[in-house]
Protein backbone atom coordinates (compact mmCIF):
# COMPACT_ATOMS: atom_id res chain seq x y z
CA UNK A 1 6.58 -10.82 16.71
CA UNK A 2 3.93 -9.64 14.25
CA UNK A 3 6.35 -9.18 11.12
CA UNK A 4 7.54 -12.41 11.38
CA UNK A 5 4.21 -14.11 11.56
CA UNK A 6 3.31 -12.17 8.25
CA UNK A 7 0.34 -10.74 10.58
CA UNK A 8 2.08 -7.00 10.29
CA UNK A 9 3.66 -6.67 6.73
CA UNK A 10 3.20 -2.79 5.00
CA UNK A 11 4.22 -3.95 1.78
CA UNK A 12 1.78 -7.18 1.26
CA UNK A 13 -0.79 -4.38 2.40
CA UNK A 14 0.02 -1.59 0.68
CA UNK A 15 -0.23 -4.49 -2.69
CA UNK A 16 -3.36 -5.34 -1.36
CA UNK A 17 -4.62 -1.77 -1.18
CA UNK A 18 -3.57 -0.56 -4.57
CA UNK A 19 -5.14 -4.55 -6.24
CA UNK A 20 -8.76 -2.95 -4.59
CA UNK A 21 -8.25 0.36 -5.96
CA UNK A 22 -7.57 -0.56 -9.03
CA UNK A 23 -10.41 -3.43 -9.49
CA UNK A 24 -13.50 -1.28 -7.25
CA UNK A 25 -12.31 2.46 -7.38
CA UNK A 26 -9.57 3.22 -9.37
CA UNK A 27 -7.56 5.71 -8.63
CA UNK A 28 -4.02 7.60 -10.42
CA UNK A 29 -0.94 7.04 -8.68
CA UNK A 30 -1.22 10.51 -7.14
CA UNK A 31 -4.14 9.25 -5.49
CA UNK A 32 -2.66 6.45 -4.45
CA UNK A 33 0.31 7.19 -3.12
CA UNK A 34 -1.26 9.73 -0.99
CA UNK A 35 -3.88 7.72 0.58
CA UNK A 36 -1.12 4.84 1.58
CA UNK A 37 0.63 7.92 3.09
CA UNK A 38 -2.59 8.72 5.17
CA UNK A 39 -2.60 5.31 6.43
CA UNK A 40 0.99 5.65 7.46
CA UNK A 41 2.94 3.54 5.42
CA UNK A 42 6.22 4.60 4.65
CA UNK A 43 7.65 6.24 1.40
CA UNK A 44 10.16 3.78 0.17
CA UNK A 45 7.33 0.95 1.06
CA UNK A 46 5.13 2.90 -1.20
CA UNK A 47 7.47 3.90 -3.98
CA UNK A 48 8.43 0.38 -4.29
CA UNK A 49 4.76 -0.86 -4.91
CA UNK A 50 4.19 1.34 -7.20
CA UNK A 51 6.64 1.14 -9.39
C-alpha cells in the first residue's frame, strides 16, 4: 500500500510544506495551519508539526 512505501505519508508532507513556507513565503502559524487544512490533512497531523 502507499503508506507503507512512504509514497502517501501526511506528516513527512505537511513538514515539507511548512520547511517551503518558511524558507520562500513565510507564513504565521494561523496561516499555516489553515492552508494544511485546505489541503486536507488532518488536525492532530497538523497540530503535531507544528508544535
Amino acid at each position: 500500500n502507499l503508506q507503507e512505501r512512504h509514497l502517501l505519508d501526511d506528516v513527512a508532507f505537511a513538514r515539507y510544506w511548512i520547511e517551503q513556507r518558511e524558507s520562500f513565503k513565510p507564513r504565521g502559524t494561523l496561516a499555516l495551519r489553515q492552508e494544511l487544512q485546505q489541503k486536507g490533512l488532518e488536525r492532530h497531523i497538523i497540530e503535531a508539526v507544528l508544535t
